[in-house]
Each structure stands twice: as structure tokens, then as C-alpha cells.
C-alpha atoms as a PDB file:
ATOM      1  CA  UNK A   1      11.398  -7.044   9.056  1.00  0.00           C
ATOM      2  CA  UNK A   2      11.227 -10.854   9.213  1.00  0.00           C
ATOM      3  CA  UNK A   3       7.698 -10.527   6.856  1.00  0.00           C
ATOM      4  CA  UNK A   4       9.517  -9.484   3.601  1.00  0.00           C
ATOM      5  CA  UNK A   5      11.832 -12.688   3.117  1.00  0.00           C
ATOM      6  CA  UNK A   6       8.992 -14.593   4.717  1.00  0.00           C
ATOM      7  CA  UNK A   7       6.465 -14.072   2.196  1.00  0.00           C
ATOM      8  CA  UNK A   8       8.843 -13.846  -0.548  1.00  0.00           C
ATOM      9  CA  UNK A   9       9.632 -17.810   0.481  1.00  0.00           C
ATOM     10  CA  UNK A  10       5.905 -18.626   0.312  1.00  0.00           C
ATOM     11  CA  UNK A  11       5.223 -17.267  -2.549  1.00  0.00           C
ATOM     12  CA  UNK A  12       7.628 -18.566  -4.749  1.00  0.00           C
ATOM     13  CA  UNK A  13       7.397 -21.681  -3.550  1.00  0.00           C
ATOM     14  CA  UNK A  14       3.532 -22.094  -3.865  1.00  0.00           C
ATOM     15  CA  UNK A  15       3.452 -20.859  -6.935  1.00  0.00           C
ATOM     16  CA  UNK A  16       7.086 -20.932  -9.580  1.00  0.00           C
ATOM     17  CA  UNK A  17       4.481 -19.146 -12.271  1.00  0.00           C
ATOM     18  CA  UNK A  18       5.227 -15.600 -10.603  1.00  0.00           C
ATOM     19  CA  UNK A  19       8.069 -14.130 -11.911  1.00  0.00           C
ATOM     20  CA  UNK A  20      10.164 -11.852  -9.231  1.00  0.00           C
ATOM     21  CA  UNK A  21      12.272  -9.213 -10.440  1.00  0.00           C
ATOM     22  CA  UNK A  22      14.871  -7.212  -8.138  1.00  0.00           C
ATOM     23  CA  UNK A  23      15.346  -3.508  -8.345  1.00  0.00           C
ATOM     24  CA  UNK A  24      17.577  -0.814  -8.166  1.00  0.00           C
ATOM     25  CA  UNK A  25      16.847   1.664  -5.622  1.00  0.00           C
ATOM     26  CA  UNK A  26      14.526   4.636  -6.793  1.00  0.00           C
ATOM     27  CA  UNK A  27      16.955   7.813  -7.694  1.00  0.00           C
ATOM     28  CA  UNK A  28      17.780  10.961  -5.938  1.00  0.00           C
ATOM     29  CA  UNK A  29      15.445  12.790  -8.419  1.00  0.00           C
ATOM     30  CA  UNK A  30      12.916  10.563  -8.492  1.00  0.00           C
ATOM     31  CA  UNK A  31      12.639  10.892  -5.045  1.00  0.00           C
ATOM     32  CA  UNK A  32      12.686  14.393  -5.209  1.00  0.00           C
ATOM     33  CA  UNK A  33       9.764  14.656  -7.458  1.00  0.00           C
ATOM     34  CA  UNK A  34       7.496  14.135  -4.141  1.00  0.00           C
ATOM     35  CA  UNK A  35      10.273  14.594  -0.926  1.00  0.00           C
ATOM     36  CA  UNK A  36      11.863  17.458   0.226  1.00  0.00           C
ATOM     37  CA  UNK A  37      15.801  17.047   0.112  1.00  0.00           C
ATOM     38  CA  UNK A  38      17.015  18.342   3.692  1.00  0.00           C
ATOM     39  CA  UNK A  39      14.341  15.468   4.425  1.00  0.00           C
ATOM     40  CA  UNK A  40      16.174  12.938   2.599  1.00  0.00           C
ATOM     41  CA  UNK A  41      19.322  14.257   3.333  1.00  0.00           C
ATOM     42  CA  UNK A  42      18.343  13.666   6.857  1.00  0.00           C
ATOM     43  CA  UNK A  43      17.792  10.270   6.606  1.00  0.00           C
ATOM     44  CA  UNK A  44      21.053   9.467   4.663  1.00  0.00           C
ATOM     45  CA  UNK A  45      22.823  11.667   7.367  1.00  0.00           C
ATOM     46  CA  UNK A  46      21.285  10.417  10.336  1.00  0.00           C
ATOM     47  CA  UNK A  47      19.856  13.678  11.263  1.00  0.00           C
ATOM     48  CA  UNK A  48      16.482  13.241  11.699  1.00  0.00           C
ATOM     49  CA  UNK A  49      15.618  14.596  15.333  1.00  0.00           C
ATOM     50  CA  UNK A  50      14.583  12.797  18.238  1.00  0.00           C
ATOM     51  CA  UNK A  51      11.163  14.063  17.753  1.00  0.00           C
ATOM     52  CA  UNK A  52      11.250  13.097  13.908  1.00  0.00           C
ATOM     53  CA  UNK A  53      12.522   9.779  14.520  1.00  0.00           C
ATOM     54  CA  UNK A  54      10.322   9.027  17.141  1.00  0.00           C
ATOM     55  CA  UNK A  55       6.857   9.687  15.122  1.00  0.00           C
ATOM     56  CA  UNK A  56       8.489   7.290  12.234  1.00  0.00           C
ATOM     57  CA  UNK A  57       8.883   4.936  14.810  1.00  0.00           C
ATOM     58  CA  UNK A  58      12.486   3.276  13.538  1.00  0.00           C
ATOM     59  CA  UNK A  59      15.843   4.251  15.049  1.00  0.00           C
ATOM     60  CA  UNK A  60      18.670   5.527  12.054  1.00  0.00           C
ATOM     61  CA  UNK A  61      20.277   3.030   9.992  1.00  0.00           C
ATOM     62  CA  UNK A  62      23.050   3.778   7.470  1.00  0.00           C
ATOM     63  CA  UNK A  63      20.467   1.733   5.006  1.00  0.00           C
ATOM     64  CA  UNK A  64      17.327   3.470   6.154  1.00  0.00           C
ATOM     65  CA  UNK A  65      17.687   5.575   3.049  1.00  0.00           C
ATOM     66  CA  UNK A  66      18.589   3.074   0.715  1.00  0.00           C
ATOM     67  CA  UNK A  67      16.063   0.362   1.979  1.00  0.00           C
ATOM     68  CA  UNK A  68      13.528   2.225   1.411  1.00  0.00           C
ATOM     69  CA  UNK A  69      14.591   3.528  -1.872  1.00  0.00           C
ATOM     70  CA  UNK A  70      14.346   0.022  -3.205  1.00  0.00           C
ATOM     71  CA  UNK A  71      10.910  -0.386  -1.689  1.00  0.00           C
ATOM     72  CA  UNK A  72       9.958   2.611  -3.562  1.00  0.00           C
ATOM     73  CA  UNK A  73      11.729   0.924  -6.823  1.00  0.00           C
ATOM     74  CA  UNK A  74       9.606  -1.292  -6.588  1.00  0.00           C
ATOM     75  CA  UNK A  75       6.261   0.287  -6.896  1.00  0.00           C
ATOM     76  CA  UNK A  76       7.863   2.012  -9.746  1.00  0.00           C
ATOM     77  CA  UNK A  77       8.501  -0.792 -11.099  1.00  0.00           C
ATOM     78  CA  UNK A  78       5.116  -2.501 -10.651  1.00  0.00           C
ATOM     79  CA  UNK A  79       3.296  -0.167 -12.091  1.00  0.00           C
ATOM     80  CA  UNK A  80       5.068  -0.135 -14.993  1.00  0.00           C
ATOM     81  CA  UNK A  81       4.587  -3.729 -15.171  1.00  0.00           C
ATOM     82  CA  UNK A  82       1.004  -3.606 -14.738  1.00  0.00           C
ATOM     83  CA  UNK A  83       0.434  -1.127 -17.440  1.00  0.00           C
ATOM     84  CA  UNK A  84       1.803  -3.483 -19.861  1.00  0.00           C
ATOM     85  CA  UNK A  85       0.728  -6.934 -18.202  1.00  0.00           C
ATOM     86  CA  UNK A  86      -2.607  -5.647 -16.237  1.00  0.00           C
ATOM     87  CA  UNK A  87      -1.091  -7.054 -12.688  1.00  0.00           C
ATOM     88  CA  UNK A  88       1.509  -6.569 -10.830  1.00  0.00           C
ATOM     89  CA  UNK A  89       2.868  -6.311  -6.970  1.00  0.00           C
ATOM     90  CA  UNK A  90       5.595  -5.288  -5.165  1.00  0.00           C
ATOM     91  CA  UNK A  91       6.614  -7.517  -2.403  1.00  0.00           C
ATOM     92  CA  UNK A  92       6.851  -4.453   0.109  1.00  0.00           C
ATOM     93  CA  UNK A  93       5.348  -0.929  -0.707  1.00  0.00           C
ATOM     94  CA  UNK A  94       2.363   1.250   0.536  1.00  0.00           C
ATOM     95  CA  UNK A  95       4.525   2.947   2.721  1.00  0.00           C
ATOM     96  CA  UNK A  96       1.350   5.508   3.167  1.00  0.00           C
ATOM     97  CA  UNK A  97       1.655   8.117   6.063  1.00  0.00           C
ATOM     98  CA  UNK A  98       4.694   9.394   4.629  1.00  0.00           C
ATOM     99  CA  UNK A  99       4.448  12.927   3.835  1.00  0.00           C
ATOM    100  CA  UNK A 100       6.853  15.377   1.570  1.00  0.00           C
ATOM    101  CA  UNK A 101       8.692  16.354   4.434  1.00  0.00           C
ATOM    102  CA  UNK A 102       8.627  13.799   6.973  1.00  0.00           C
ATOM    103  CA  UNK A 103       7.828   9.709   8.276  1.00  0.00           C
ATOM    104  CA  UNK A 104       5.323   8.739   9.892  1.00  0.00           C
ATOM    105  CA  UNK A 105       4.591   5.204  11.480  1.00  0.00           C
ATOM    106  CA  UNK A 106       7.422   3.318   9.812  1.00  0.00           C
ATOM    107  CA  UNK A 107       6.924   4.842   6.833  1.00  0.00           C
ATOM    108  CA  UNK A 108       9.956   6.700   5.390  1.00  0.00           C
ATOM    109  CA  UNK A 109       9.225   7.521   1.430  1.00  0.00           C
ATOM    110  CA  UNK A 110       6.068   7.694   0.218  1.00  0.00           C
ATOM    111  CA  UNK A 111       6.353   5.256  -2.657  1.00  0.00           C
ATOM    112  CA  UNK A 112       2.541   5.442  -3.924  1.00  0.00           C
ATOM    113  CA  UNK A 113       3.066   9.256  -4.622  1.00  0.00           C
ATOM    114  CA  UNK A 114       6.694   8.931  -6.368  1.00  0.00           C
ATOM    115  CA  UNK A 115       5.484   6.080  -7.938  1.00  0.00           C
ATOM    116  CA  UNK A 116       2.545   8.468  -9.650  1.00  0.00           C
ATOM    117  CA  UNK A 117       4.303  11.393  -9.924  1.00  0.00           C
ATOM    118  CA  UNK A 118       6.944   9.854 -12.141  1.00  0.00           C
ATOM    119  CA  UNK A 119       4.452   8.009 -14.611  1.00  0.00           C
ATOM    120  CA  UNK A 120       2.905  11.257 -15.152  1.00  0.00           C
ATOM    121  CA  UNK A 121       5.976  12.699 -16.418  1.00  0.00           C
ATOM    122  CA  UNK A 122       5.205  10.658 -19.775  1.00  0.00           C
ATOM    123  CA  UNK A 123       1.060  10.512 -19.181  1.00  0.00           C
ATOM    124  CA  UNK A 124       0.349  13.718 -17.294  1.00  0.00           C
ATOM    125  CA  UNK A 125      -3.142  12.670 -17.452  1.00  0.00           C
ATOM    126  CA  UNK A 126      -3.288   9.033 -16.158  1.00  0.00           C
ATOM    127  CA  UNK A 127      -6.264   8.701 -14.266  1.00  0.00           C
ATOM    128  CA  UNK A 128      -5.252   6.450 -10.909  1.00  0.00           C
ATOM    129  CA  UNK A 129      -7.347   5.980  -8.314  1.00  0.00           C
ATOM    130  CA  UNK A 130      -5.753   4.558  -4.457  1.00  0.00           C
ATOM    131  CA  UNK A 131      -7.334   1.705  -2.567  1.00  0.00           C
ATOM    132  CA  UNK A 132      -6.389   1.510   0.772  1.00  0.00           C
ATOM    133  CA  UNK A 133      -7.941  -1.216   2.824  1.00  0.00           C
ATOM    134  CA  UNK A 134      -4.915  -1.348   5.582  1.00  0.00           C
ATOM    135  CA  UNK A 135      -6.764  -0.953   8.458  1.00  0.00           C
ATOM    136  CA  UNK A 136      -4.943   2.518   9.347  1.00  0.00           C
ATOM    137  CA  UNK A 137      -5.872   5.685   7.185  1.00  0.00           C
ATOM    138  CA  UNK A 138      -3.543   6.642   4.258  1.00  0.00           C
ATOM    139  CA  UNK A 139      -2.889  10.257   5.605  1.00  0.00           C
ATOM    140  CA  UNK A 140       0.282  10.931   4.174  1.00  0.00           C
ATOM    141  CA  UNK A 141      -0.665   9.933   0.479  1.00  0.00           C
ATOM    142  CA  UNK A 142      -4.279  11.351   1.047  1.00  0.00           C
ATOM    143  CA  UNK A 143      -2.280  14.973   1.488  1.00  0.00           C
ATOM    144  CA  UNK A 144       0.426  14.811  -1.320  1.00  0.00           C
ATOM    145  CA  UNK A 145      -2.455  13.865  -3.602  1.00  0.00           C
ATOM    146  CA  UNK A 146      -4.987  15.973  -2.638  1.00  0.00           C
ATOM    147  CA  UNK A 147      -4.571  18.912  -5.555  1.00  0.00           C
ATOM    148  CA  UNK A 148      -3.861  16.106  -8.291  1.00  0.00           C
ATOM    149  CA  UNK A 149      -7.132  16.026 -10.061  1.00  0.00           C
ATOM    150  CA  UNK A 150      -6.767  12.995 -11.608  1.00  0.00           C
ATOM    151  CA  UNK A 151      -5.897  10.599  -8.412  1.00  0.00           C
ATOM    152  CA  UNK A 152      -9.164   9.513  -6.690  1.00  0.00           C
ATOM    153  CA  UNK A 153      -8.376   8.382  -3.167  1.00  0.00           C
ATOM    154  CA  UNK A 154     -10.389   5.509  -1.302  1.00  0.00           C
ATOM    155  CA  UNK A 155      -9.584   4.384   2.597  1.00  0.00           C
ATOM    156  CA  UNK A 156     -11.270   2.106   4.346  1.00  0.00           C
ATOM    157  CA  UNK A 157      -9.939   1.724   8.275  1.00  0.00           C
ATOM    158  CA  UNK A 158     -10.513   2.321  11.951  1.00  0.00           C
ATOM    159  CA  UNK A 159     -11.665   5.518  12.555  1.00  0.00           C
ATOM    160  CA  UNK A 160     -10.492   6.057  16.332  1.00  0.00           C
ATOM    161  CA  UNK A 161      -6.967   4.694  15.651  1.00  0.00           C
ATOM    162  CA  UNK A 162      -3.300   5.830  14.753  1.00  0.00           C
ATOM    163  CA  UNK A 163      -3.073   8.394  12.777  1.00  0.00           C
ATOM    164  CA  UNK A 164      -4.914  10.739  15.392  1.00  0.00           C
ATOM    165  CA  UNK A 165      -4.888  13.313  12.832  1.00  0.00           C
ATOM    166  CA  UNK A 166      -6.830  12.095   9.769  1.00  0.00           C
ATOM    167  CA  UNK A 167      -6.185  14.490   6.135  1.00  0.00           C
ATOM    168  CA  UNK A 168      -9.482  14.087   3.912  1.00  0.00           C
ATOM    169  CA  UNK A 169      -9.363  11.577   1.325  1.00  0.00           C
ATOM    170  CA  UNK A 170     -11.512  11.401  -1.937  1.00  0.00           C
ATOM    171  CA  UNK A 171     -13.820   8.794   0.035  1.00  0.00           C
ATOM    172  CA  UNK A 172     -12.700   7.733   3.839  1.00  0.00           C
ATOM    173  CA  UNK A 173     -14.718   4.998   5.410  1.00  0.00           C
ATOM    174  CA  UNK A 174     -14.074   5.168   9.093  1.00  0.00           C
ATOM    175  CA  UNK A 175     -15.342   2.298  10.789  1.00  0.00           C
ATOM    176  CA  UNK A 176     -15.288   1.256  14.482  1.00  0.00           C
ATOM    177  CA  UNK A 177     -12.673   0.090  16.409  1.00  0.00           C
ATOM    178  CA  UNK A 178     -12.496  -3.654  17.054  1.00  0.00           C
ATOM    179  CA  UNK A 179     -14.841  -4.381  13.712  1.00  0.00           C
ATOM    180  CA  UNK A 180     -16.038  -7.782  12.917  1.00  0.00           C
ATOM    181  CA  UNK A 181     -15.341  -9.183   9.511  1.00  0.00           C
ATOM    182  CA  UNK A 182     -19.174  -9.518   8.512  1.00  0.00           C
ATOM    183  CA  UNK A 183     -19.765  -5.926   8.939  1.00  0.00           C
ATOM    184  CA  UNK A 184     -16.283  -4.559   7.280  1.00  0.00           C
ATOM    185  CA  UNK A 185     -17.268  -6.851   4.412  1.00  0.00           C
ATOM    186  CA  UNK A 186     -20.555  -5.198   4.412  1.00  0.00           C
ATOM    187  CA  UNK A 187     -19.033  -1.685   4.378  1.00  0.00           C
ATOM    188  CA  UNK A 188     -15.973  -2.670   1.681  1.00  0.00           C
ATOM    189  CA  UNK A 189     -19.068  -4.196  -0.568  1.00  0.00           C
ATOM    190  CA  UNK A 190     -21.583  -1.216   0.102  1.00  0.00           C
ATOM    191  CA  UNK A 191     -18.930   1.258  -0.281  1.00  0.00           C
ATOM    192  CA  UNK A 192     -16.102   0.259  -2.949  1.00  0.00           C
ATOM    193  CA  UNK A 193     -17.564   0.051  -6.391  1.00  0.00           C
ATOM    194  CA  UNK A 194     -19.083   3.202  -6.505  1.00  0.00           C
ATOM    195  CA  UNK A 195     -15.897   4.838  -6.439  1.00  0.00           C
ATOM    196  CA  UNK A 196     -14.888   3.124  -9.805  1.00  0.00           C
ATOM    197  CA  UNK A 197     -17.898   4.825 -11.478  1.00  0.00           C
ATOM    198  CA  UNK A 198     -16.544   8.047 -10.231  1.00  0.00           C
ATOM    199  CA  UNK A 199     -12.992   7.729 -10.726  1.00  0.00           C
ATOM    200  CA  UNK A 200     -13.111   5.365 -13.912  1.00  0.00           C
ATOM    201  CA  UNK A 201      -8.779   4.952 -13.307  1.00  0.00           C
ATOM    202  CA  UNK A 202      -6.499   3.794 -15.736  1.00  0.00           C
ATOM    203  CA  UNK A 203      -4.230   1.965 -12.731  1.00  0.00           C
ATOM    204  CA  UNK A 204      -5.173   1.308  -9.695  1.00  0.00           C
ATOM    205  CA  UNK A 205      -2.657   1.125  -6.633  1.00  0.00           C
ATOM    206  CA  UNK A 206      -4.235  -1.082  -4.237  1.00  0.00           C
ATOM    207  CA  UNK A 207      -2.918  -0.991  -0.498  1.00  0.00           C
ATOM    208  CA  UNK A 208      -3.845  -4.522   1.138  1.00  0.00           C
ATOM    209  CA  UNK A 209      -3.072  -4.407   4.364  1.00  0.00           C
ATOM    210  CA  UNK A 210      -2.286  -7.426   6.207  1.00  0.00           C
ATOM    211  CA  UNK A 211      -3.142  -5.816   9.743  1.00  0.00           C
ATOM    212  CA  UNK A 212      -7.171  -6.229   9.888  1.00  0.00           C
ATOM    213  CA  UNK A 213      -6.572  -9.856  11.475  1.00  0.00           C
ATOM    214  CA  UNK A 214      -7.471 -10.543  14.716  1.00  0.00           C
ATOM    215  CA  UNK A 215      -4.290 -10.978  16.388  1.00  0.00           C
ATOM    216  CA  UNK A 216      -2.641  -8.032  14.305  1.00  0.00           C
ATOM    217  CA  UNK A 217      -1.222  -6.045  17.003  1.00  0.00           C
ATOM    218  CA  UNK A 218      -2.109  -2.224  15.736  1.00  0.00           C
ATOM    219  CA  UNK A 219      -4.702  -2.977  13.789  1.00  0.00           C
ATOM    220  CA  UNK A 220      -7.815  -2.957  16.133  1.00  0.00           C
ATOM    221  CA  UNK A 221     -10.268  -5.112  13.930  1.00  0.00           C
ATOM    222  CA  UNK A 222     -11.396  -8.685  13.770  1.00  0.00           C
ATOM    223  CA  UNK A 223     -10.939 -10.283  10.763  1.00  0.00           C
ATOM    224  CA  UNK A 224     -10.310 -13.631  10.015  1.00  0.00           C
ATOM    225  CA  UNK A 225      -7.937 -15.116   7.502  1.00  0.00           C
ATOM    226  CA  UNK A 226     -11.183 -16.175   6.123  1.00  0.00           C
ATOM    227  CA  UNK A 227     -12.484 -12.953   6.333  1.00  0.00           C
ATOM    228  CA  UNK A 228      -9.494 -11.302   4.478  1.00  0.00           C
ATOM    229  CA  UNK A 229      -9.458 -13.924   1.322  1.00  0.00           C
ATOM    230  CA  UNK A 230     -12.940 -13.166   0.814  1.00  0.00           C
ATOM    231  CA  UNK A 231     -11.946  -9.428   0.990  1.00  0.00           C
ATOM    232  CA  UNK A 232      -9.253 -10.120  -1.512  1.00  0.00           C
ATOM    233  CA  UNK A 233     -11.884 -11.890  -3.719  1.00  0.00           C
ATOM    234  CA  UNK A 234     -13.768  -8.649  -3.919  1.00  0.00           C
ATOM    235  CA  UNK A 235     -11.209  -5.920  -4.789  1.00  0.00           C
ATOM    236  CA  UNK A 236      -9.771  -8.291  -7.500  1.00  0.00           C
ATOM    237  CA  UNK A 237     -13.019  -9.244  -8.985  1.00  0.00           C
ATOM    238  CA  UNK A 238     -14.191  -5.617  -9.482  1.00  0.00           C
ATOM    239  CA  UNK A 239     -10.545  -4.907 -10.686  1.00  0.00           C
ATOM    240  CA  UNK A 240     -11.083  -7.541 -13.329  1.00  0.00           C
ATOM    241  CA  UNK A 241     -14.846  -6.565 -13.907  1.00  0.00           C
ATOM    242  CA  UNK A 242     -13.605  -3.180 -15.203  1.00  0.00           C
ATOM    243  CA  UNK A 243     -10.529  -4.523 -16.498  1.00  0.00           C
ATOM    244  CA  UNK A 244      -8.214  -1.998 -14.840  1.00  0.00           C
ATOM    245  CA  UNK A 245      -4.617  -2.478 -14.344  1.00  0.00           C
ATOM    246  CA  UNK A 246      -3.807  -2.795 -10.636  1.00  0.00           C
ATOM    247  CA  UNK A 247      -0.603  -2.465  -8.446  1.00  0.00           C
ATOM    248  CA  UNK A 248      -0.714  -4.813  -5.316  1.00  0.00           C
ATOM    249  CA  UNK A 249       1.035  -3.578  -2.372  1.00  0.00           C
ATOM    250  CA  UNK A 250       1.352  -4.841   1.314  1.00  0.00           C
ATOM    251  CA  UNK A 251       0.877  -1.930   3.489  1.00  0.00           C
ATOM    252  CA  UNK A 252       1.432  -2.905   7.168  1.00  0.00           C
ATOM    253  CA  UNK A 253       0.870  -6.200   9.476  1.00  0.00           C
ATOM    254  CA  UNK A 254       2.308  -6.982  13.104  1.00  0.00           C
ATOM    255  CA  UNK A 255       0.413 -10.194  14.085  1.00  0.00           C
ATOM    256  CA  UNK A 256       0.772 -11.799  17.272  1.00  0.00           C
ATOM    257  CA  UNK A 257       1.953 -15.019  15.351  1.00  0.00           C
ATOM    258  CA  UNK A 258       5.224 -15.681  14.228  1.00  0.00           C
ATOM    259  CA  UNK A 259       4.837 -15.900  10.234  1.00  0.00           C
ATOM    260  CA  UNK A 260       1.000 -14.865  10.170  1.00  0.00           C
ATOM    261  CA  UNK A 261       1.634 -11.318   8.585  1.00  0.00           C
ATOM    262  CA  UNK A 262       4.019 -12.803   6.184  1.00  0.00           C
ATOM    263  CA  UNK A 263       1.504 -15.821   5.218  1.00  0.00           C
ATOM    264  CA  UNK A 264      -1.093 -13.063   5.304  1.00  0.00           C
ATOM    265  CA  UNK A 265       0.965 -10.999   2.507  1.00  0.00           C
ATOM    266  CA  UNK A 266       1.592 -13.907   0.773  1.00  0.00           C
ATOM    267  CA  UNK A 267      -2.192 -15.006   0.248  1.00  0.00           C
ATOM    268  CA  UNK A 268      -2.879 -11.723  -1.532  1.00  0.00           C
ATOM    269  CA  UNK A 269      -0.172 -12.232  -3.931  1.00  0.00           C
ATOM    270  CA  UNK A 270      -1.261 -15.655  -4.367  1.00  0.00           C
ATOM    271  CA  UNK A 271      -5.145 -15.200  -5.198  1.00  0.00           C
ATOM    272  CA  UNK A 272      -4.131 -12.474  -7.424  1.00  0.00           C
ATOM    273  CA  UNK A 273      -1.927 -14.979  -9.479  1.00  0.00           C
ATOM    274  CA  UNK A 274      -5.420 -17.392  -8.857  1.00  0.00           C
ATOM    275  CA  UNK A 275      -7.229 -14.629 -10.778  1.00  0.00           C
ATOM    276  CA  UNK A 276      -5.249 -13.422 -13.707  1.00  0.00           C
ATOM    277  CA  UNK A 277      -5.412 -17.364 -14.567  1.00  0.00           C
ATOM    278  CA  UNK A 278      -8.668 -17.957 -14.432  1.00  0.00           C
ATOM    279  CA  UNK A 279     -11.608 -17.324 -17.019  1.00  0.00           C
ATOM    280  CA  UNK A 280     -14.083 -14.711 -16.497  1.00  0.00           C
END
């Protein structure tokens, strides 16, 4: 997708302080420490189904499996990083209605869920708590962390919209379709902090979401790029408030608007590096 080298362009040329790092893909076994193999085997084989390729929504590719390997690298990566530096993103990720055994909505691997799943083979008790403010439920990371009693899950997103089929998270806010930003803001402010007094994380994965604008496509809200800064301002304030080590990932975005999703990407990345610069 055009977005990825997009926002990658923006954002190192706005700001040459942000170091980017390039990955390996993610391993077999790491893979396998959340996906089934005949799934993944599927992929690298081109045999998902008809049906199964039609609910991920993207036609076989001899790179599928390797593509999003590397996207799933880099979550690895990035929270790594942001255990030792206290911020980090991956320019791609949050990959989110993947299950263990299948993709859903252009989501192939569930990179979140590896990403967790293979820190806690040195910290089996790393507290980590999911923000999702995409504007489409994290189903597929809602369900492979369900029974992991130290992952606190938080979603924020249309209610009537894709996926039809919504698995409980920790704390779902489902809000109406076509929302305006004043009253998401409202619900994000009302409904966000209390969930770091009841998870109290050690890392945070935080699912942006570029796909609440107004002329996103799938999204079905009404945000402004106005609207999503001063989101943006809010998650990363109470992230540095509680001094919590955060992963920043992009989740989805299909604006109308040649470049918008990418320069909507991009401005997350950038008012994080605005924040871990300035005083508190």
C-alpha cells in the first residue's frame, strides 16, 4: 500500500531526529508462538481458500507471507525498543482482526499478540495493556488475549461496523456510526484513563488508527485532522503522566485523498517525537 513509503517520506523528512531501523522478518517459530502452521503454511503456499481469502480481503502473493512477517518484526522490534527507550513505533503494525487460525480484513499475522507472546518468554509476567482507537474493533487480538491475565484490552470504535461479529474486550467502547469528533473526544477522555488505574501496564501497545477521518472510506466517523491531533495529544499525555513505555502502531486508514492516510500516520509519529522532547 502506497501509505507505508508515504509516511515513511514524511516523517523522515520533517523530522531527521527519528532514527528508522529495518528488520528482518519475524521467524517461523515466532510466528508459531500465536498462529497455527497449516495457517501459515497456507499463506506461503497459496492455499488459502476462496472463502479464506475473501474475508482477509487481499488476493495471494508469493510475499504475502513474508510482508507481513516483517510487519510483525517490527512490533517486535518496537517493543523492545520502547522497553529500553520508553517510545517507540513501527511504521506499519496493528494488524488486529487476525486470529490464530485465520485473516481477517487485511490483516494476515497478528503482530500485537506475537509481539507479547514472545516478550513473555523472558518476563512471563509483563503487565501490557492494548489501546485500540482504530475506529474498527480489535476482534482478533481481543480473542487470542482473552485468557492472558496480565493483558488488559481497551477499544474504542463504531459499534454497528465491520467486524459484524464483535469478541469481548477488557473495556469496548462502541460508539455510533458516523460520530462527530467532539463527542468521540468526550468518550476517549471519559473513558480512557480509568483503564490505566486498572491495568497499571508495564508497555502499552497503542493502535492509532488513521481511519476515524472524515473522508476515511471504512471508517464511518467524523473526525477532523484537528480532531485526531488533539486525540493524539491525549493518549500520549496520559502515557507520559504514568510514565509507561508505549508501542505506536498504525492500524488501518483508506481516505478518500490521495496521501491523507499516509500524512495522517505520519502526524502520530511526529507528535510522539514532539512529546518525548518536551518537558513535563
Amino acid at each position: 500500500m502506497e501509505k507505508f513509503p508515504e509516511a515513511h517520506d514524511i516523517i523522515v523528512n520533517k523530522c531527521a531526529e527519528i532514527e528508522v531501523i529495518h528488520v528482518e522478518p519475524a521467524s517461523m517459530e515466532q510466528l508459531l508462538c500465536v498462529h497455527d502452521r497449516k495457517y501459515l503454511e497456507a499463506i506461503r503456499d497459496g492455499k488459502l481458500t476462496r472463502y479464506d481469502r475473501n474475508r482477509l480481503g487481499l488476493p495471494h502473493d508469493p510475499r504475502l507471507l513474508e510482508r507481513s512477517a516483517m510487519e510483525t518484526s517490527g512490533t517486535i522490534q518496537a517493543a523492545e525498543a520502547a522497553l529500553k527507550d520508553g517510545i517507540a513505533a513501527n511504521l506499519a503494525g496493528g494488524t488486529h482482526h487476525a486470529f490464530a487460525n485465520r485473516g481477517l480484513g487485511f490483516c494476515v499475522l497478528n503482530d500485537i499478540a506475537v509481539s507479547i507472546v514472545n516478550l513473555r518468554h523472558r518476563d512471563p509476567e509483563l503487565h501490557v495493556m492494548v489501546i485500540d482507537t482504530d475506529a474498527h474493533q480489535g476482534n482478533g487480538t481481543h480473542a487470542l488475549l482473552r485468557e492472558d491475565l496480565f493483558a488488559f484490552t481497551y477499544s474504542i470504535h463504531v459499534g454497528k461496523n465491520y467486524p459484524a461479529q464483535k469478541e469481548p474486550g477488557d473495556y469496548d467502547v462502541p460508539l455510533p456510526r458516523w460520530v462527530e469528533g467532539a463527542e468521540y473526544l468526550r468518550s476517549l477522555e471519559k473513558t480512557l484513563p480509568e483503564t490505566f488505574h486498572r491495568a497499571e501496564p508495564d508497555l502499552i501497545y497503542w493502535i492509532a488508527g488513521a481511519d476515524l477521518h472524515i473522508d476515511d472510506r471504512f471508517g464511518q466517523m467524523k473526525l477532523t485532522e484537528a480532531d485526531m491531533a488533539t486525540r493524539d495529544a491525549f493518549v500520549l499525555d496520559l502515557v507520559r503522566c504514568w510514565e509507561i513505555p508505549v508501542v505506536i502502531l498504525y492500524g488501518g486508514g483508506y481516505n478518500r485523498s490521495a496521501g491523507m492516510t499516509a500524512r495522517l500516520h505520519a502526524n502520530t509519529v511526529l507528535m510522539a517525537q514532539q512529546f518525548t522532547m518536551s518537558p513535563q
